[in-house]
Protein backbone atom coordinates (compact mmCIF):
# COMPACT_ATOMS: atom_id res chain seq x y z
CA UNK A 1 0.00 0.00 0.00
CA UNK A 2 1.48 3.41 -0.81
CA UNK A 3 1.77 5.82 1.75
CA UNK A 4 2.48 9.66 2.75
CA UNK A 5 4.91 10.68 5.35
CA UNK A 6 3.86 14.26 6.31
CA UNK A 7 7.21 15.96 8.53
CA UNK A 8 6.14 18.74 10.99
CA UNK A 9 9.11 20.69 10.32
CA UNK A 10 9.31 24.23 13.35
CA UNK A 11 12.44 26.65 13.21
CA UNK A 12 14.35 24.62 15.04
CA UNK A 13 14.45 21.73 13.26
CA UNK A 14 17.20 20.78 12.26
CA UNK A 15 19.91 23.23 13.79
CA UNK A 16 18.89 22.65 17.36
CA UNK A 17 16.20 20.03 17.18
CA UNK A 18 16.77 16.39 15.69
CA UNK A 19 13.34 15.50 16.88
CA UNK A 20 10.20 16.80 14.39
CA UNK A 21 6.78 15.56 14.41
CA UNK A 22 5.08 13.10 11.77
CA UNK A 23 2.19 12.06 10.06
CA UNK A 24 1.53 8.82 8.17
CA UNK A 25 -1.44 8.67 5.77
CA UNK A 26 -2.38 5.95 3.40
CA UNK A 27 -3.46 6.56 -0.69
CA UNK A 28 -6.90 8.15 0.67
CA UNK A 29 -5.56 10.88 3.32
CA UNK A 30 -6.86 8.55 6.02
CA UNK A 31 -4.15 9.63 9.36
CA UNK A 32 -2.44 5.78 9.80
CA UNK A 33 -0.10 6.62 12.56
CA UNK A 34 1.73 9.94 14.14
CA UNK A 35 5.04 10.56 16.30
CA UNK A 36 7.09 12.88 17.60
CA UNK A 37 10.95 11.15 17.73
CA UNK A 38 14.33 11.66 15.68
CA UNK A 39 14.54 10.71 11.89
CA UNK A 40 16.03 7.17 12.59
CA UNK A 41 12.17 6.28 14.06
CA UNK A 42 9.92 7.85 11.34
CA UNK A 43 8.18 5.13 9.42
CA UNK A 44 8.82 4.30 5.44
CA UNK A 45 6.98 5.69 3.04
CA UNK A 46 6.89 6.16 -0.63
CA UNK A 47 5.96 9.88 -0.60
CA UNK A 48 7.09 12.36 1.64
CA UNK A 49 5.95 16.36 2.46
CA UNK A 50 7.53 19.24 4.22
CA UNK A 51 4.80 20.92 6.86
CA UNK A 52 6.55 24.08 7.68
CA UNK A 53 5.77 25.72 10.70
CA UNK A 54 3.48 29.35 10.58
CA UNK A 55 6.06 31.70 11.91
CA UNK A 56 8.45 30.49 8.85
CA UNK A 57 6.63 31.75 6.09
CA UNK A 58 5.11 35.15 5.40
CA UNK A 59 2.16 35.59 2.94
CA UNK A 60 1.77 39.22 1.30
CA UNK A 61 -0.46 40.41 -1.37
CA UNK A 62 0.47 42.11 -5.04
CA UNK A 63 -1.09 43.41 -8.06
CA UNK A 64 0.90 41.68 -10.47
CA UNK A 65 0.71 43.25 -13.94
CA UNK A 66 -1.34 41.73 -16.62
CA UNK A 67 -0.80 38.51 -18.47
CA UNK A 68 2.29 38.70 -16.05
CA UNK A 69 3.79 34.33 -15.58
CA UNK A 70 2.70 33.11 -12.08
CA UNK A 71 6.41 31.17 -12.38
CA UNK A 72 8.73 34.53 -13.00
CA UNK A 73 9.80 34.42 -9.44
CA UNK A 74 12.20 37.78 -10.39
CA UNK A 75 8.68 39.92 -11.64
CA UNK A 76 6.77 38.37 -8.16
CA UNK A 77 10.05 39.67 -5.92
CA UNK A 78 10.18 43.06 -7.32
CA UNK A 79 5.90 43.28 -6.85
CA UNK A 80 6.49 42.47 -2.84
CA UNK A 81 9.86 44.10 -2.33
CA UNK A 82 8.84 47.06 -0.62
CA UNK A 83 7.15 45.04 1.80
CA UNK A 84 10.36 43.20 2.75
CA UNK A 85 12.99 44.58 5.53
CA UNK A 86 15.97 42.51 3.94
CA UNK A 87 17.23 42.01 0.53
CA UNK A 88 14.94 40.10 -1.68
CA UNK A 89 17.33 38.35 -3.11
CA UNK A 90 17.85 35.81 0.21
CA UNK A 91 13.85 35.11 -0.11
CA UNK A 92 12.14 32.54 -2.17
CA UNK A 93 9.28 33.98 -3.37
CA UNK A 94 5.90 32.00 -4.67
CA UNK A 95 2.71 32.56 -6.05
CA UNK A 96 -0.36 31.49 -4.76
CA UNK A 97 -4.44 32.38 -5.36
CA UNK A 98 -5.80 35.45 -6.64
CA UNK A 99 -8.48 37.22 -5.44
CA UNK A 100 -11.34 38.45 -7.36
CA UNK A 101 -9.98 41.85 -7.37
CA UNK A 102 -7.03 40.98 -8.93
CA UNK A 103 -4.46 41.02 -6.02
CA UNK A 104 -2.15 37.91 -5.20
CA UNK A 105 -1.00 36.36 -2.29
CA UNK A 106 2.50 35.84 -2.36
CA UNK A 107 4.66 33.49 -0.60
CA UNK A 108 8.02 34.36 1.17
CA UNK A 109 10.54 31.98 3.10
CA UNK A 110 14.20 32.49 3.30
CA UNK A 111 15.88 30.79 0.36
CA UNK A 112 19.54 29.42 3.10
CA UNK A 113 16.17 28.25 5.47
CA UNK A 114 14.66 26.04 2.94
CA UNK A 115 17.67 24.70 1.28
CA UNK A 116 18.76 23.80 4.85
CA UNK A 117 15.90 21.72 5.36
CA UNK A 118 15.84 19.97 1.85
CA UNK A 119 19.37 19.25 2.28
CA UNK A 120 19.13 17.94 5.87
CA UNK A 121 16.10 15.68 4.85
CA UNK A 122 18.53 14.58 1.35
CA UNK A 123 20.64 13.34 3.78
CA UNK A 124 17.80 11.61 5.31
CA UNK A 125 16.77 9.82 2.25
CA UNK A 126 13.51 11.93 2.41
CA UNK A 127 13.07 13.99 -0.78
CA UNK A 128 9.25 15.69 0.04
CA UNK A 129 7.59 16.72 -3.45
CA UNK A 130 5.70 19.35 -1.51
CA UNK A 131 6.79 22.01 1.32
CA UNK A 132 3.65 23.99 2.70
CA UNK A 133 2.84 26.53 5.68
CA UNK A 134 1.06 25.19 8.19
CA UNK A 135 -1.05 28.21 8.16
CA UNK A 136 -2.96 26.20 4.90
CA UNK A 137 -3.87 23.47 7.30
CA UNK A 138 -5.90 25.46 9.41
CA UNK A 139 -9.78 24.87 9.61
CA UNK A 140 -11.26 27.87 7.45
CA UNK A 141 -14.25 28.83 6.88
CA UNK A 142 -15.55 31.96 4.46
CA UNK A 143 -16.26 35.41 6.49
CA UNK A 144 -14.83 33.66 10.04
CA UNK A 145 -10.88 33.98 11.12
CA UNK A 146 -9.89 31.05 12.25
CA UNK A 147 -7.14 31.02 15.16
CA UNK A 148 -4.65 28.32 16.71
CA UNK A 149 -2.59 28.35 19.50
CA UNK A 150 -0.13 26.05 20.72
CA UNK A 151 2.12 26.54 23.78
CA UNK A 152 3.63 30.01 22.79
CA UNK A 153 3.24 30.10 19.35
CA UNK A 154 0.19 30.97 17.27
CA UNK A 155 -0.73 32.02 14.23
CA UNK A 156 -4.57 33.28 12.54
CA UNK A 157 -5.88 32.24 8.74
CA UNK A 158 -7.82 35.29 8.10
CA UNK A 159 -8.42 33.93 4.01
CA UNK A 160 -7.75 30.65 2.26
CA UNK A 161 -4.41 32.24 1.56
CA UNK A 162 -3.93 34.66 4.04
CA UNK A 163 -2.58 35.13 7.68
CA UNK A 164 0.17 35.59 10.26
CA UNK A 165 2.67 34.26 12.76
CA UNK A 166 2.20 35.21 16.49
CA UNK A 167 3.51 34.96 20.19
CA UNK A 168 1.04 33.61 22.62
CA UNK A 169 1.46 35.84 25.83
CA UNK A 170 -1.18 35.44 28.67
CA UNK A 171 -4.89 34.76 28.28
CA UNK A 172 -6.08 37.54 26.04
CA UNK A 173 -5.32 38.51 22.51
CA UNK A 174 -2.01 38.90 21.16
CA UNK A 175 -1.54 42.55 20.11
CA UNK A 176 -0.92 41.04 16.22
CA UNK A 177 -4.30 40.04 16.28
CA UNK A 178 -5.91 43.43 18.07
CA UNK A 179 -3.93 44.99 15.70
CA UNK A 180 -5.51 42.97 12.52
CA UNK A 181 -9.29 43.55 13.94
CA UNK A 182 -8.84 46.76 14.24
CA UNK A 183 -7.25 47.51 10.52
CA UNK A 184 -9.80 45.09 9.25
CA UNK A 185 -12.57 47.39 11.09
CA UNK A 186 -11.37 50.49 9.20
CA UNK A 187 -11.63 48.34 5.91
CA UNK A 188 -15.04 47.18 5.78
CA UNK A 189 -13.50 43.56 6.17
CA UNK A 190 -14.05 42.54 9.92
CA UNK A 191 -14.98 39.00 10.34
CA UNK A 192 -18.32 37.64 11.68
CA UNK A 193 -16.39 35.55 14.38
CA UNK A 194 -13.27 34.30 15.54
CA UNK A 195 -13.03 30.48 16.26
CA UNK A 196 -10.32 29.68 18.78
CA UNK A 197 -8.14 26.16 18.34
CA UNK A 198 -5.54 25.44 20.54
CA UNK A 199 -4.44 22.69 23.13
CA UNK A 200 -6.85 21.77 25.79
CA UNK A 201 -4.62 22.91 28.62
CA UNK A 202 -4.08 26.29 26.77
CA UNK A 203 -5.26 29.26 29.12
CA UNK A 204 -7.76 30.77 27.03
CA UNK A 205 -10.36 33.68 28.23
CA UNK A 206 -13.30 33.93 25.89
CA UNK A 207 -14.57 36.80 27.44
CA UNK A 208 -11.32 38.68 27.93
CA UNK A 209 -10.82 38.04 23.67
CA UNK A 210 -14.47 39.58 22.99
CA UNK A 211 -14.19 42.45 24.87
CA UNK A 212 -10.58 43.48 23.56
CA UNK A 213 -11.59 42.40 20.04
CA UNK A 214 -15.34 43.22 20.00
CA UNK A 215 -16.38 40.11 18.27
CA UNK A 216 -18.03 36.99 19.08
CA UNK A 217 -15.14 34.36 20.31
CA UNK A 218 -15.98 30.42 20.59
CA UNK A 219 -13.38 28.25 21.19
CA UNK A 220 -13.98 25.58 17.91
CA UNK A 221 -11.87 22.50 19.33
CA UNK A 222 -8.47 21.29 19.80
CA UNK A 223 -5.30 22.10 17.58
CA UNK A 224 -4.09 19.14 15.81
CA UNK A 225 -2.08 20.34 12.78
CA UNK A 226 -2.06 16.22 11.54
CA UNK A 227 -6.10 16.07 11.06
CA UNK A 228 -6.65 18.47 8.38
CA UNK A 229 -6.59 17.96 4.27
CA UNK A 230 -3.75 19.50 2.46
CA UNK A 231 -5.79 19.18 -1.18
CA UNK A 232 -5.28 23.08 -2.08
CA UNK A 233 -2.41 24.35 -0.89
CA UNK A 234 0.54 26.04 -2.03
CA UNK A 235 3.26 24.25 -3.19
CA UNK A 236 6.73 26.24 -2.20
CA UNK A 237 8.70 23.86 -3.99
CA UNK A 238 9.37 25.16 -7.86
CA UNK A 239 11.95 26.76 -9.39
CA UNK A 240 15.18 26.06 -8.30
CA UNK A 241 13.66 23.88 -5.40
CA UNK A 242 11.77 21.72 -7.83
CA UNK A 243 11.69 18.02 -6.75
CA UNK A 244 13.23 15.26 -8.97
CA UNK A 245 10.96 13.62 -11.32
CA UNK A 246 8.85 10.60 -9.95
CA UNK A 247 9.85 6.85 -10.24
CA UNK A 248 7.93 5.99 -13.30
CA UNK A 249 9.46 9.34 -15.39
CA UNK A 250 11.95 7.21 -17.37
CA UNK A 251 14.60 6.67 -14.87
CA UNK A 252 14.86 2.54 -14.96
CA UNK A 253 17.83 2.12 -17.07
CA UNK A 254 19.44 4.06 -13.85
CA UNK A 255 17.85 2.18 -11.31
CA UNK A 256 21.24 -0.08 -10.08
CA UNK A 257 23.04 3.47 -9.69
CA UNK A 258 20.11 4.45 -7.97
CA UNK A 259 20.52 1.57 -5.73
CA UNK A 260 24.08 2.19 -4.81
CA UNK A 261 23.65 5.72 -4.21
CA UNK A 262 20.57 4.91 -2.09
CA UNK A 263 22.94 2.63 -0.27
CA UNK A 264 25.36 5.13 -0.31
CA UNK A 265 23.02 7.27 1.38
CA UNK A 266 21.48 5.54 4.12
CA UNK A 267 25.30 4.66 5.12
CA UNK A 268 26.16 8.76 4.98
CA UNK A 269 23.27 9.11 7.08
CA UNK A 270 23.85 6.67 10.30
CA UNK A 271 27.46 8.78 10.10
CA UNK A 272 25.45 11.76 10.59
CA UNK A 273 23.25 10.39 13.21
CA UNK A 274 26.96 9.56 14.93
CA UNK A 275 27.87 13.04 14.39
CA UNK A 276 24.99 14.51 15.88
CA UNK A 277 25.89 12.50 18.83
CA UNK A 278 29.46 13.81 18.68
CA UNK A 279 27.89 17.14 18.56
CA UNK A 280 25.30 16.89 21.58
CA UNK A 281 28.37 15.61 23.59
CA UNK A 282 30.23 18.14 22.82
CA UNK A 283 27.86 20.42 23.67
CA UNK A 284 27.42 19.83 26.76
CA UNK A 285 31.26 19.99 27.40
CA UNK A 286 31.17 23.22 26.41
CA UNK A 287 28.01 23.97 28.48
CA UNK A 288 29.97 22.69 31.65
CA UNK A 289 33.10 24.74 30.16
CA UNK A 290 31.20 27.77 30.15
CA UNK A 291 30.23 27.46 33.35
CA UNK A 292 33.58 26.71 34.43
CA UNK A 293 34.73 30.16 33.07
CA UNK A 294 31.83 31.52 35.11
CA UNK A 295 32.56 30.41 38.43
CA UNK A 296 36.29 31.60 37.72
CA UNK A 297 35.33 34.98 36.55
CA UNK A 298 33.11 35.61 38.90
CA UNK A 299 33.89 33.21 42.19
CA UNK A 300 31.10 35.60 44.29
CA UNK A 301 27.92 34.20 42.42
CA UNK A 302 26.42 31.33 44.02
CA UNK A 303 23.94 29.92 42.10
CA UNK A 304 24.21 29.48 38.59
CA UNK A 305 21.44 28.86 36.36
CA UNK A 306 22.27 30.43 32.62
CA UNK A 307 25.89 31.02 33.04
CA UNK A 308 25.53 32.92 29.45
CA UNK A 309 23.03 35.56 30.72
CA UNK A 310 24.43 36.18 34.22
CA UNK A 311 27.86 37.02 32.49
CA UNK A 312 26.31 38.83 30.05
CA UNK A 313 24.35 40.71 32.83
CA UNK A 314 27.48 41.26 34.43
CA UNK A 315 29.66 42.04 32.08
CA UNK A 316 27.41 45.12 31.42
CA UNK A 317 28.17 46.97 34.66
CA UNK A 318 31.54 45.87 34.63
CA UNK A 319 32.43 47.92 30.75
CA UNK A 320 30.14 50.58 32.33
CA UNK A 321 32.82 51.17 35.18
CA UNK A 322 35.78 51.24 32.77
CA UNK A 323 34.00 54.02 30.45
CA UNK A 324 32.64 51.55 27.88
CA UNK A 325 29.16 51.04 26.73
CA UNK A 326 27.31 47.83 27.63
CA UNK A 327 25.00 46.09 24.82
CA UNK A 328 21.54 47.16 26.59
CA UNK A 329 22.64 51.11 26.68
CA UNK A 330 20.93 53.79 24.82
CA UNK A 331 23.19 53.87 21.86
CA UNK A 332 23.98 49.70 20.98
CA UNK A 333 20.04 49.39 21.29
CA UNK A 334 19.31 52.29 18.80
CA UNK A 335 21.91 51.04 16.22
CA UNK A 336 20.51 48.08 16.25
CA UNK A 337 16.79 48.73 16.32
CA UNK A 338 17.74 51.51 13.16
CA UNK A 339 19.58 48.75 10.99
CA UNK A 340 16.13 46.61 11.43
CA UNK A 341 13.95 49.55 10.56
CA UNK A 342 16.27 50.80 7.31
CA UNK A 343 13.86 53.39 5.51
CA UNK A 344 10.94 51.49 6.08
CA UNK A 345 9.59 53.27 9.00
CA UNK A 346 9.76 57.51 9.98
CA UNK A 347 10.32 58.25 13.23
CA UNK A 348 8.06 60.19 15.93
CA UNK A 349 9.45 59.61 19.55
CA UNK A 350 12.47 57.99 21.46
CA UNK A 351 13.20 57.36 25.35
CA UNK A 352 15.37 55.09 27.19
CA UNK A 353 14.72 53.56 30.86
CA UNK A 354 17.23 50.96 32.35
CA UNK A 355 18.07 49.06 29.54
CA UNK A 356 14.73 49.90 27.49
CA UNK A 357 14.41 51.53 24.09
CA UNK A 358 11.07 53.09 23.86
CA UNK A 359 9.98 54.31 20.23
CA UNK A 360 6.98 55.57 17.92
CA UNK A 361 7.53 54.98 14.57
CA UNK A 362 5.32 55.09 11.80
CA UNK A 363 4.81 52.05 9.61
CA UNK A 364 3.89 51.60 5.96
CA UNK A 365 1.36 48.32 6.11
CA UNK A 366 0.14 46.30 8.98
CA UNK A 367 2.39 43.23 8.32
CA UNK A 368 5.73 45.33 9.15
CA UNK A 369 5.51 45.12 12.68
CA UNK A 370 5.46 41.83 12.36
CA UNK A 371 8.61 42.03 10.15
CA UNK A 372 10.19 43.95 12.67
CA UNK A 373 9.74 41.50 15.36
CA UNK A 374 11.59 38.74 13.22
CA UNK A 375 14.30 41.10 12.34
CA UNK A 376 14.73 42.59 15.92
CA UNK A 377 14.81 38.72 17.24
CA UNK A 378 17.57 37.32 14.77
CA UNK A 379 19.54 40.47 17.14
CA UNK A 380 18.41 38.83 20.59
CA UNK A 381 16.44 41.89 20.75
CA UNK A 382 12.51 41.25 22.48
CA UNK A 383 10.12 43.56 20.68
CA UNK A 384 6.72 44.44 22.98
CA UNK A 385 4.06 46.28 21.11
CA UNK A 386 2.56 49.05 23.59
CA UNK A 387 0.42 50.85 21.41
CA UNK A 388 -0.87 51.36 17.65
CA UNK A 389 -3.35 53.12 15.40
CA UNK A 390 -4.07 53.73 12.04
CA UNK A 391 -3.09 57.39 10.20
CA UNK A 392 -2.92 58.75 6.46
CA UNK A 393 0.64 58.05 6.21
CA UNK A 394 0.73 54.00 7.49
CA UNK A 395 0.48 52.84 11.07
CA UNK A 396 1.99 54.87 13.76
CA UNK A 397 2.74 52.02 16.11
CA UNK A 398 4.59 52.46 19.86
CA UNK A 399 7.22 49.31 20.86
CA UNK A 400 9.71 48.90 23.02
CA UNK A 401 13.06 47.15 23.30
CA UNK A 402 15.07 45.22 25.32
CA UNK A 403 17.76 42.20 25.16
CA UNK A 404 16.00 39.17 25.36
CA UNK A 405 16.14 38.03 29.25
């Protein structure tokens, strides 16, 4: 019987993470089996897909010009470049659906982020023929937004092809998602109802999210990314990520050197697994190094707990004393919080309290904040949103900054 392995690939996976979730589904879609355990334990199967988590993909719309080629990646990249912080030539860029008025939704994941997963799961033996967002898997249904939660991620479909990434912080609603009702509000566009999905120990207040949001809030059921159809979604893997043709596309005068590079490959791959196991040891040698260091730098601390952090919070008041700067003063924070923004944003307001960059900007769309927050976080930098609201010249939005504690 012919099967389909579905991987549950988050941004972890596989720098820091060996360990990825899976799916196994016969010829029908029927769910045969799921896990959660490192590659040597996922099951055979004669197809394979890439699930990719929400917060690794970014969906944007553009008015592509007339009888432009859905396939001319270069055309699609200059239509959403403007809505990009870095360089559009590190993002793979895909087209999905268009709406009736003529605007496209857009896909965009970093081009060294996929080709580090395809080439980790090559490795594997796994070669998936199709790499979606998660986002697509969500239960959606026309005029509702539909919104799942799990531990302290989350992410919203607001269309069949449209939606965003969040943090899950406390019982309410995540300012991403105050932020999208509101602009949604001003557009004629605001849904009829939000239905909630997330893990059945998930603190969840309905009436806390109806009377921020001022729409009805039901919680729908339990998240379970594994349960839902993946008939319509969009396929990230074309152009130069194109899969290999199938087995019955005229490849069986190759198939011995198939065989021996197959062979080949499963014995390059239990190396690996023994490298990752030289890794994780040494690892943790360096962990106890570190701390090592720690306790000889600083012989006065008694209890250690992230001997990386302490240091670093030490090491602040320590360059302070001797004239320097540390990394959470006023002027590290702003350099770093300006090389995010580039020319995207204009400036209204700055302050700085103890380590905190404070800071009114004015935005061009609603997805930049958003934006920002990934940029500021590849820094170590933890981005709160305080305040935001709509204006003729974008969204003047207040945040403020800190080192991530």
């Amino acid at each position: 019987m012919s099967t389909l392995l579905r991987l549950r690939a988050d941004a972890d996976f596989p720098a820091h993470a060996t360990q990825c979730e899976w799916a196994l589904y016969d010829l029908r879609g029927n769910l045969l089996e799921r896990g959660h355990s490192d590659p040597q334990h996922w099951p055979q199967a004669e197809n394979c897909e890439l699930v990719l988590s929400a917060d690794q993909c970014l969906v944007l719309d553009a008015q592509l010009p007339k009888g432009a080629r859905r396939d001319d990646a270069k055309l699609i990249g200059y239509a959403v470049e403007d809505h990009l912080i870095g360089d559009i030539q590190n993002e793979h860029v895909v087209a999905g659906e268009t709406d009736t008025d003529g605007r496209t939704h857009v896909w965009v994941i970093s081009r060294t982020r996929l080709s580090a997963l395809l080439g980790a799961l090559l490795q594997l033996g796994r070669t998936p023929r199709r790499a979606f967002s998660e986002l697509q898997l969500a239960p959606f249904e026309a005029g509702c937004w539909s919104v799942c939660m799990r531990g302290a991620k989350g992410f919203v479909r607001l269309g069949a092809d449209t939606g965003f990434a969040f943090d899950v912080s406390g019982s309410g609603p995540p300012a991403e998602v105050a932020l999208a009702v509101q602009t949604a509000r001003a557009a004629g566009t605001i849904p009829q109802r939000i239905d909630l999905y997330c893990e059945q120990e998930a603190s969840f207040n309905a009436d806390a999210w109806q009377s921020a949001l001022g729409l009805p809030v039901q919680r729908a059921g339990d998240y379970a990314w594994d349960t839902y159809p993946a008939r319509s979604v969009c396929n990230l893997l074309v152009g130069e990520f194109t899969p290999p043709r199938g087995r019955h596309s005229g490849w069986a005068p190759f198939k011995p050197a198939l065989t021996l590079g197959a062979a080949a490959l499963v014995l390059y791959a239990v190396f690996s697994f023994g490298e990752w196991t030289w890794m994780a040891h040494s690892a943790n040698r360096l962990r106890q190094q570190t701390t090592d260091v720690f306790r000889t730098a600083f012989p006065q601390v008694q209890t250690i707990v992230d001997p990386v952090l302490q240091m670093q919070r030490l090491y602040d008041p320590l360059m302070r004393e001797r004239g320097r700067l540390g990394e959470s003063d006023f002027l590290p924070l702003l350099t770093a919080v300006s090389e995010a923004l580039g020319s995207q944003a204009t400036y209204h307001s700055l302050g700085y309290d103890e380590g905190r960059l404070e800071f009114t900007v004015t935005l061009k769309d609603t997805r930049a904040p958003e934006r920002l927050r990934e940029a500021l976080s590849r820094r170590g930098l933890a981005l709160t949103l305080r305040d935001s609201k709509k204006t003729p010249a974008g969204i003047e939005t207040s945040f403020s900054v800190r080192f991530r504690t």
